[in-house]
N, C-alpha and C. Protein backbone atom coordinates (compact mmCIF):
# COMPACT_ATOMS: atom_id res chain seq x y z
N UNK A 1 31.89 -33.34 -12.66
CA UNK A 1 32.39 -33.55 -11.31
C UNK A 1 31.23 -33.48 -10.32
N UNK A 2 31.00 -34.24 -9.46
CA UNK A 2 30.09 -34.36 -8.42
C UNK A 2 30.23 -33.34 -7.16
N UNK A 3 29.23 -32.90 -6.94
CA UNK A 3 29.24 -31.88 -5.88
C UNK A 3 29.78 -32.12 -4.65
N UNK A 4 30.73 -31.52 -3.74
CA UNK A 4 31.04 -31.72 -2.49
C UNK A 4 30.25 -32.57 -1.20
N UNK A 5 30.34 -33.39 -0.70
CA UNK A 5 29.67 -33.47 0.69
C UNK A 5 29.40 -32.09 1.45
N UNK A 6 28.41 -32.39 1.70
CA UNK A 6 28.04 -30.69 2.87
C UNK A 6 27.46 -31.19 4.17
N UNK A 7 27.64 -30.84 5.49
CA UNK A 7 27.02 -30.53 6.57
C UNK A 7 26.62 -28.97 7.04
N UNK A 8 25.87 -29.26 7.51
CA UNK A 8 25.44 -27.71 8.12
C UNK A 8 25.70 -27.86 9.58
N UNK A 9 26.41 -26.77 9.74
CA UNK A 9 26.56 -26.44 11.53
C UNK A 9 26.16 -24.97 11.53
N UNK A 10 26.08 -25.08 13.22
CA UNK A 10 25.44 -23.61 13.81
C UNK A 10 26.69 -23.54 14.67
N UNK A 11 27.16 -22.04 14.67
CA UNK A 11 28.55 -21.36 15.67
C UNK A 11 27.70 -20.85 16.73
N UNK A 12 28.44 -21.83 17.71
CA UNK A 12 27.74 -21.86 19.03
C UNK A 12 28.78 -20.92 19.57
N UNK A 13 27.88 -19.93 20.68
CA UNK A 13 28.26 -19.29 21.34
C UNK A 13 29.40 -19.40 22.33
N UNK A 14 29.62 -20.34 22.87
CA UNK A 14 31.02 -20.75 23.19
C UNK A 14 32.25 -21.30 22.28
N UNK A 15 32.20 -20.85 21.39
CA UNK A 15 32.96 -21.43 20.00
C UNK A 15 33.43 -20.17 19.96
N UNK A 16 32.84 -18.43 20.24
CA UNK A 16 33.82 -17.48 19.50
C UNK A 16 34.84 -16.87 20.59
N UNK A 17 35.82 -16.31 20.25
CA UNK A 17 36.73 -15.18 20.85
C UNK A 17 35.96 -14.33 21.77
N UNK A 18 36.95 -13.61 22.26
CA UNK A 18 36.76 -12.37 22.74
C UNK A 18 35.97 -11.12 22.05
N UNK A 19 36.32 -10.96 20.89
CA UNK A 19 36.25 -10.34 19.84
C UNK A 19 34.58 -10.74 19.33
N UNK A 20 34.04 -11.95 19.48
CA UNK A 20 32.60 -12.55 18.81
C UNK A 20 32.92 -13.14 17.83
N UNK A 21 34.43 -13.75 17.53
CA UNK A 21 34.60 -13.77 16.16
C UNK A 21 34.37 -15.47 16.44
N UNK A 22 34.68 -16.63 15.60
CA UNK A 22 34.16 -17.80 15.80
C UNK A 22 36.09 -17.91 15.50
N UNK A 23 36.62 -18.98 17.14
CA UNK A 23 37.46 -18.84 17.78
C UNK A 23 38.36 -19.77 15.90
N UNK A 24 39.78 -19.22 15.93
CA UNK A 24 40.47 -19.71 14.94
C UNK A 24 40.49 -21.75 15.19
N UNK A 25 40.03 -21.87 15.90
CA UNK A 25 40.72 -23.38 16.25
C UNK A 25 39.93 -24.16 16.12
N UNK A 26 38.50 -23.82 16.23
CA UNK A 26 37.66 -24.08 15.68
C UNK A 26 36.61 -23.83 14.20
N UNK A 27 37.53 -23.60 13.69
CA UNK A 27 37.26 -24.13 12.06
C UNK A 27 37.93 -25.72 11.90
N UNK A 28 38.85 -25.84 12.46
CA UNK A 28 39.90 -26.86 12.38
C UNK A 28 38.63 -28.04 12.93
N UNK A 29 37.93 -28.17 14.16
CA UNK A 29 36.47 -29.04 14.73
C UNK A 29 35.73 -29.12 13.35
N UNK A 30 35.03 -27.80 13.06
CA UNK A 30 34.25 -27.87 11.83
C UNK A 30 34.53 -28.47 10.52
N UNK A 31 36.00 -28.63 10.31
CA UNK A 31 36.31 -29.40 9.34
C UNK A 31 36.34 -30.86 8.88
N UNK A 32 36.89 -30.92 10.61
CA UNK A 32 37.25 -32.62 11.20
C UNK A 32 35.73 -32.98 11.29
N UNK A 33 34.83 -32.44 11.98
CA UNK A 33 33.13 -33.07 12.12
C UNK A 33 33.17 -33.88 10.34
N UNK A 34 32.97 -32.44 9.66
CA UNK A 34 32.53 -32.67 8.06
C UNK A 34 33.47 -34.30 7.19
N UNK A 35 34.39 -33.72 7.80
CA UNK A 35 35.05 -34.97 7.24
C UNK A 35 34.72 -36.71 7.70
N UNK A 36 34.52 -36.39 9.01
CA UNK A 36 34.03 -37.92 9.69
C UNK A 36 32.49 -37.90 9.18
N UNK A 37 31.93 -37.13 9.08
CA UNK A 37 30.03 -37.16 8.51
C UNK A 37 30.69 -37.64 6.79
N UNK A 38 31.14 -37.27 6.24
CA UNK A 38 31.60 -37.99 4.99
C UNK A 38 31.97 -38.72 4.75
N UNK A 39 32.73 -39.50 5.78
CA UNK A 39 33.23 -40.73 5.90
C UNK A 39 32.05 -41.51 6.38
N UNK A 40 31.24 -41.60 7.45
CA UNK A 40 30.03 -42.06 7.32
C UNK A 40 29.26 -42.33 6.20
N UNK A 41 28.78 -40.92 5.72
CA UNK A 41 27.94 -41.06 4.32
C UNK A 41 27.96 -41.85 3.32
N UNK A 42 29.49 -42.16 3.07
CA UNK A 42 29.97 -42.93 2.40
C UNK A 42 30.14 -44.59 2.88
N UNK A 43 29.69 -44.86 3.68
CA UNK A 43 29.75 -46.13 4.54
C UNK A 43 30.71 -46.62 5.23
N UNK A 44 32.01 -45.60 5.46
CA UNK A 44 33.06 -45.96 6.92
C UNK A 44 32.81 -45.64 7.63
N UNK A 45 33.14 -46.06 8.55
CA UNK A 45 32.73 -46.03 9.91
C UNK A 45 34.26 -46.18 10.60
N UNK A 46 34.05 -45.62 11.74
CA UNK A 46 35.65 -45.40 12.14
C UNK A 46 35.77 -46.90 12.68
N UNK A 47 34.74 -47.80 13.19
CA UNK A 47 35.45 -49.28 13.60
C UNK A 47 35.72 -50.44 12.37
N UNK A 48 35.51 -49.47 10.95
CA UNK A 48 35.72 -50.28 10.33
C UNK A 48 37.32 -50.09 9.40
N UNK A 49 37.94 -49.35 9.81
CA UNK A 49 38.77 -48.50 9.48
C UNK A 49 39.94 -49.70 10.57
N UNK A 50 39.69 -49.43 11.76
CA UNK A 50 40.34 -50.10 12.88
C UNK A 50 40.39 -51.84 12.53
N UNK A 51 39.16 -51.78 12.17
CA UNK A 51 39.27 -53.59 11.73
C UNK A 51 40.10 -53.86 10.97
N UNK A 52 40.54 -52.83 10.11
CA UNK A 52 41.24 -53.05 8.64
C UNK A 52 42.83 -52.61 9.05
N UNK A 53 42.95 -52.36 10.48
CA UNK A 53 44.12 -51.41 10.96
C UNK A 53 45.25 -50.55 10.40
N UNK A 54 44.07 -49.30 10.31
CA UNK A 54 44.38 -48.72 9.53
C UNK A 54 43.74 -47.15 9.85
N UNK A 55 44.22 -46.18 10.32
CA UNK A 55 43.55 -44.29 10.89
C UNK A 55 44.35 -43.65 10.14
N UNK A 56 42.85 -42.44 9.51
CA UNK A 56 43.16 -41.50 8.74
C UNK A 56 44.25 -40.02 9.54
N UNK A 57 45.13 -40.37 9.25
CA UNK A 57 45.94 -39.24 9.03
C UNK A 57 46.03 -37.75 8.81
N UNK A 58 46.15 -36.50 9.40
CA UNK A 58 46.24 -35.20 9.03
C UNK A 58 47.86 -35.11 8.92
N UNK A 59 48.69 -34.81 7.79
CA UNK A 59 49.84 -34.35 7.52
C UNK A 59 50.34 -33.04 7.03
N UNK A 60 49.03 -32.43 6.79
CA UNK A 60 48.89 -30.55 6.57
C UNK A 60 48.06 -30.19 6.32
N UNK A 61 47.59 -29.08 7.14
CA UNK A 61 46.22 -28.21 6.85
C UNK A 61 46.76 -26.64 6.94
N UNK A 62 45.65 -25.81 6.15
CA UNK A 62 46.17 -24.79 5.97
C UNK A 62 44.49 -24.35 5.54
N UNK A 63 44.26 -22.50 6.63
CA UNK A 63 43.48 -22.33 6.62
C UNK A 63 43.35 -21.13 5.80
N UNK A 64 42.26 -20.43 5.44
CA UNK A 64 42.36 -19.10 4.90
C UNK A 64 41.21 -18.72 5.22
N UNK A 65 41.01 -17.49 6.04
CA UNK A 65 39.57 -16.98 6.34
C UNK A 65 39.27 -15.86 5.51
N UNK A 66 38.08 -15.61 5.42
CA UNK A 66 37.48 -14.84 4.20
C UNK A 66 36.72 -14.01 4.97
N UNK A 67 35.54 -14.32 5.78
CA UNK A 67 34.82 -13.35 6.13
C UNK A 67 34.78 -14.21 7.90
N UNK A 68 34.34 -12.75 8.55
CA UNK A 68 34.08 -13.56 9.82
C UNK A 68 32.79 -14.23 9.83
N UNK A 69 32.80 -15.11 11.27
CA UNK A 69 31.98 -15.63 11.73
C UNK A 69 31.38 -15.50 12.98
N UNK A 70 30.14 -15.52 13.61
CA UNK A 70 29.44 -15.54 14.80
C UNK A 70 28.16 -16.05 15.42
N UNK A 71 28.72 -15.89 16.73
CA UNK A 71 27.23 -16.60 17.36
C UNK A 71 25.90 -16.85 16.25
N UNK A 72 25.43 -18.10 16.67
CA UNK A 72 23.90 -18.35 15.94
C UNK A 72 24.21 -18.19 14.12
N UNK A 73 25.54 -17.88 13.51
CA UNK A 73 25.64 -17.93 11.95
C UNK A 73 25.62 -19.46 11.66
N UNK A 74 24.76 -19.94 10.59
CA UNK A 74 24.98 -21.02 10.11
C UNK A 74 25.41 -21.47 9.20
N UNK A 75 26.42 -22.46 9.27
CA UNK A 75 27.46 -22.26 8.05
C UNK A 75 27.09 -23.87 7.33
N UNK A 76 27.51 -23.56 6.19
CA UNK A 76 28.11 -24.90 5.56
C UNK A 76 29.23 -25.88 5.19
N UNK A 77 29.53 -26.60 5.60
CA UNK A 77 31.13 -26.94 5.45
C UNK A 77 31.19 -27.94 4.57
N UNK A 78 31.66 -28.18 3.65
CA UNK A 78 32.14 -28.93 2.72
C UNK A 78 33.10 -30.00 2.56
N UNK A 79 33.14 -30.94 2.13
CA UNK A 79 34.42 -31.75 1.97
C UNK A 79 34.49 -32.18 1.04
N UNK A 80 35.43 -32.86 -0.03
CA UNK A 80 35.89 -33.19 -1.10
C UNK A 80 37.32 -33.77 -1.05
N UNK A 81 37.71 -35.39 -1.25
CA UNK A 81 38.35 -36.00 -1.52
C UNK A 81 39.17 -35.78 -3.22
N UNK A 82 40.82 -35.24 -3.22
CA UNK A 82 41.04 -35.15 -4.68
C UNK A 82 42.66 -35.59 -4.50
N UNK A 83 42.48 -36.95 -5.29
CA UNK A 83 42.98 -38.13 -5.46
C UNK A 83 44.62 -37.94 -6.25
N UNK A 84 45.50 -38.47 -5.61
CA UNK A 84 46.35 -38.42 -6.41
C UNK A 84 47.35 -39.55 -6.38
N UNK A 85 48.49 -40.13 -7.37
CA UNK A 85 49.57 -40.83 -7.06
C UNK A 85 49.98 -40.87 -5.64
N UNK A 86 50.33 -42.45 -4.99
CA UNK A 86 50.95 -42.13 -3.69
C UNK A 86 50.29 -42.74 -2.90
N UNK A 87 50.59 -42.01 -1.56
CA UNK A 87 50.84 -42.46 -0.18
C UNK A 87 49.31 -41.45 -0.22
N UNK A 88 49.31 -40.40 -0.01
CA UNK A 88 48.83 -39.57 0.25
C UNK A 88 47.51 -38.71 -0.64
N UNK A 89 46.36 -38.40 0.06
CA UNK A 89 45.04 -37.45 -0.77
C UNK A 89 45.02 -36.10 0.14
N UNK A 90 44.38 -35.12 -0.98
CA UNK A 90 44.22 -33.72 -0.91
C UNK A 90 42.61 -33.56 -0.58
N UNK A 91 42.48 -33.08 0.91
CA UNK A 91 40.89 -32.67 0.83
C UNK A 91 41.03 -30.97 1.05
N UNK A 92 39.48 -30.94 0.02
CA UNK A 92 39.09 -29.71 -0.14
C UNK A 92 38.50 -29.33 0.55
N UNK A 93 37.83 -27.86 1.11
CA UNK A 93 36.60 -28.06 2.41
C UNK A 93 36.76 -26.54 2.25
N UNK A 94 35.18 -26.05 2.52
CA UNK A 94 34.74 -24.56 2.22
C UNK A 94 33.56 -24.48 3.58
N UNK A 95 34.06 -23.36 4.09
CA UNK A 95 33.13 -22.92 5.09
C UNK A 95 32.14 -21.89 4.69
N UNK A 96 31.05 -21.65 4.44
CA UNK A 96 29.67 -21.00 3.56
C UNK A 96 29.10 -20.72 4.64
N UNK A 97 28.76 -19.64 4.85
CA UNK A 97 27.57 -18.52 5.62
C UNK A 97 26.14 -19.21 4.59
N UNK A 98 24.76 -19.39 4.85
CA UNK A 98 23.95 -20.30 4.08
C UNK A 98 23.30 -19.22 3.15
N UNK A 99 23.95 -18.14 2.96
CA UNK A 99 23.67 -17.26 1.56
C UNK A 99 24.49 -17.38 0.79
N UNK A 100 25.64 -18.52 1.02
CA UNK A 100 26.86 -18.03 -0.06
C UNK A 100 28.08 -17.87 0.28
N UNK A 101 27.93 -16.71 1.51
CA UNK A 101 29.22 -15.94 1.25
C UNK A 101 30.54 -17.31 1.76
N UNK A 102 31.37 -16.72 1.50
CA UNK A 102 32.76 -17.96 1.68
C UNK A 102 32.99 -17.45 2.62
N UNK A 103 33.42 -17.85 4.00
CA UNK A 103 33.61 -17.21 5.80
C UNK A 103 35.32 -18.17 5.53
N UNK A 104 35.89 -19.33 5.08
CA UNK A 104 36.92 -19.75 4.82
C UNK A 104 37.26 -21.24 4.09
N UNK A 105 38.28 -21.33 3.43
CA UNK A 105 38.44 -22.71 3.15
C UNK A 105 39.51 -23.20 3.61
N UNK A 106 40.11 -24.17 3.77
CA UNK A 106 40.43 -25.50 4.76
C UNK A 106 40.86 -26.53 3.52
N UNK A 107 42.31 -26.34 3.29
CA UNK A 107 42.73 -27.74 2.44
C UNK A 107 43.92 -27.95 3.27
N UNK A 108 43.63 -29.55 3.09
CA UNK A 108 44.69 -30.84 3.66
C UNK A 108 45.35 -31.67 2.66
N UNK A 109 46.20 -32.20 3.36
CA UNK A 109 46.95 -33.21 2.85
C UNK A 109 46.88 -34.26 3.94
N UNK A 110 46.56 -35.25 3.85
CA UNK A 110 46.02 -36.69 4.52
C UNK A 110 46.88 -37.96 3.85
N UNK A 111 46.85 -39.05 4.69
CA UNK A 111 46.74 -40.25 4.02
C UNK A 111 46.38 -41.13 5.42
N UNK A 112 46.41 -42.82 5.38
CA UNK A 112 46.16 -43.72 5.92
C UNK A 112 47.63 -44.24 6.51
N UNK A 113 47.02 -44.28 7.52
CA UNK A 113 48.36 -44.95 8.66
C UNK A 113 48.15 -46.38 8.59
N UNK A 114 48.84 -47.27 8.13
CA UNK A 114 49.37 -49.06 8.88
C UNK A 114 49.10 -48.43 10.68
N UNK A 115 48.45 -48.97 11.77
CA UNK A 115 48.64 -48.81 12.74
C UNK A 115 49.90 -49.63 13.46
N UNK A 116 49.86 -50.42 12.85
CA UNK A 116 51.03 -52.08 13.35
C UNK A 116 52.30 -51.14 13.00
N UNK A 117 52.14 -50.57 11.77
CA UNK A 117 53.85 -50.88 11.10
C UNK A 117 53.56 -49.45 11.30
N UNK A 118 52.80 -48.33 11.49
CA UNK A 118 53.30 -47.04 12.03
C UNK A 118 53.78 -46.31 10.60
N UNK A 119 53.27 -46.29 9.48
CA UNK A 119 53.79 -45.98 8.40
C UNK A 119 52.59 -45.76 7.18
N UNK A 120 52.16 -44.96 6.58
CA UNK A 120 51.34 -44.05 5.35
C UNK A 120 51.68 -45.78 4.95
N UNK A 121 49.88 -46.34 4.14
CA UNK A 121 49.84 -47.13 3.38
C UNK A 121 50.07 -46.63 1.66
N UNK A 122 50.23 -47.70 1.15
CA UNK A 122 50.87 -47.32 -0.11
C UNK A 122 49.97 -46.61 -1.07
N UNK A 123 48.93 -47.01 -0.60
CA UNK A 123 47.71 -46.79 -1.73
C UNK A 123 46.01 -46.72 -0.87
N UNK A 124 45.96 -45.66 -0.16
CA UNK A 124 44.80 -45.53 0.41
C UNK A 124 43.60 -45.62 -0.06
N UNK A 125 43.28 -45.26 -1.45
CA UNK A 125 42.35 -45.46 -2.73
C UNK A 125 41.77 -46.61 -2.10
N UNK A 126 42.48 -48.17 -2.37
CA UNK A 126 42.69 -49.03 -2.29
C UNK A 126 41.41 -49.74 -0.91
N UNK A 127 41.93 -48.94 0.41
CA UNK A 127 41.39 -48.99 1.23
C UNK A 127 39.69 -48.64 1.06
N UNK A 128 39.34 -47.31 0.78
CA UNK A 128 38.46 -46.67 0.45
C UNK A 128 37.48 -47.42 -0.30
N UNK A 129 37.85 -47.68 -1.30
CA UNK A 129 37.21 -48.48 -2.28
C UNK A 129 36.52 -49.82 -1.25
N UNK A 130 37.49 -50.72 -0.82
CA UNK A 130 36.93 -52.08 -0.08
C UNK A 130 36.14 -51.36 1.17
N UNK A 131 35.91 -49.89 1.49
CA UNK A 131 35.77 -50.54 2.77
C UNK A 131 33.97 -49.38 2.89
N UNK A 132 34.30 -48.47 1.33
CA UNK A 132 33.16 -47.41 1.29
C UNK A 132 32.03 -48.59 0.86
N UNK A 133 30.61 -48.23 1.46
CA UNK A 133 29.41 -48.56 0.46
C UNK A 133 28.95 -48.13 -0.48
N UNK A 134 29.84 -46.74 -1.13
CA UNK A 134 29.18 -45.50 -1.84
C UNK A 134 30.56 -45.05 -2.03
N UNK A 135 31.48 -45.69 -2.90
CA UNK A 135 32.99 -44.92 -2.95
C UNK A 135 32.98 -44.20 -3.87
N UNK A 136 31.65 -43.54 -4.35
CA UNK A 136 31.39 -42.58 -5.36
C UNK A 136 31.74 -41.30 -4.59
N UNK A 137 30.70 -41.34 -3.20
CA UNK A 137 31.10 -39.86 -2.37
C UNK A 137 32.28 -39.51 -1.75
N UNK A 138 33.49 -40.55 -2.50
CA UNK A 138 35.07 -40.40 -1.74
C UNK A 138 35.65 -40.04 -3.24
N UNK A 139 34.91 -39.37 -4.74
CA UNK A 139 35.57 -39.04 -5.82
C UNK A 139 35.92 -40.42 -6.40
N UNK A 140 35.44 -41.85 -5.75
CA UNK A 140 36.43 -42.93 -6.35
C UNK A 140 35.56 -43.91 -7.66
């Protein structure tokens, strides 16, 4: 199995709580960044997505924090596309302090919207495949 996509971000000081902690709502940014830098990497581009009319979808996320986070910590965030029958794909995504430690992970359930017809395409794979330069880094 091929290793995750990774970006590295820095928790900027206006990103945490009251508390110093790195604000809950923003893991949810850090995820969404990682995911569009992967979609890049892989050669989509969000106007090419639109040409094809057709936007990626969030239909459930669900977070779990592990360790905190703060000002100036630099993390790693992860993404991973894992493919299944359907309408719909499962991404994986791990938030890493850059020693390791796990600060939280972040799995979704996604698929591709028809923009016209307002409705999950049948087979997003499908999409991916025609539209990645590298549909290796989408698991495909």
């Amino acid at each position: 199995m091929t290793e995750p996509f990774t970006v590295r971000i820095q928790v900027r000081g206006y990103e945490t709580d009251s508390q110093g902690h790195l604000n809950q709502s923003v893991y949810l940014q850090h995820a969404e960044h990682a995911r569009w830098a992967l979609l890049q990497h892989g050669g989509i581009r969000q106007a090419d997505l639109l040409a094809k009319g057709v936007g990626p979808v969030t239909l459930e996320t669900t977070i779990r924090y592990r360790r905190e986070l703060r000002a100036g910590d630099e993390v790693d965030v992860s993404c991973a596309f894992v493919w299944t029958e359907g309408k719909t794909f499962r991404i994986e995504q791990s938030v890493r302090k850059t020693d390791g430690t796990l600060a939280a992970e972040v799995t979704g359930v996604g698929g591709l919207m028809d923009l016209k017809e307002r409705r999950l395409v049948t087979d997003p794979r499908e999409y991916f495949r025609a539209l990645a330069s590298d549909p290796h880094a989408f698991g495909l």
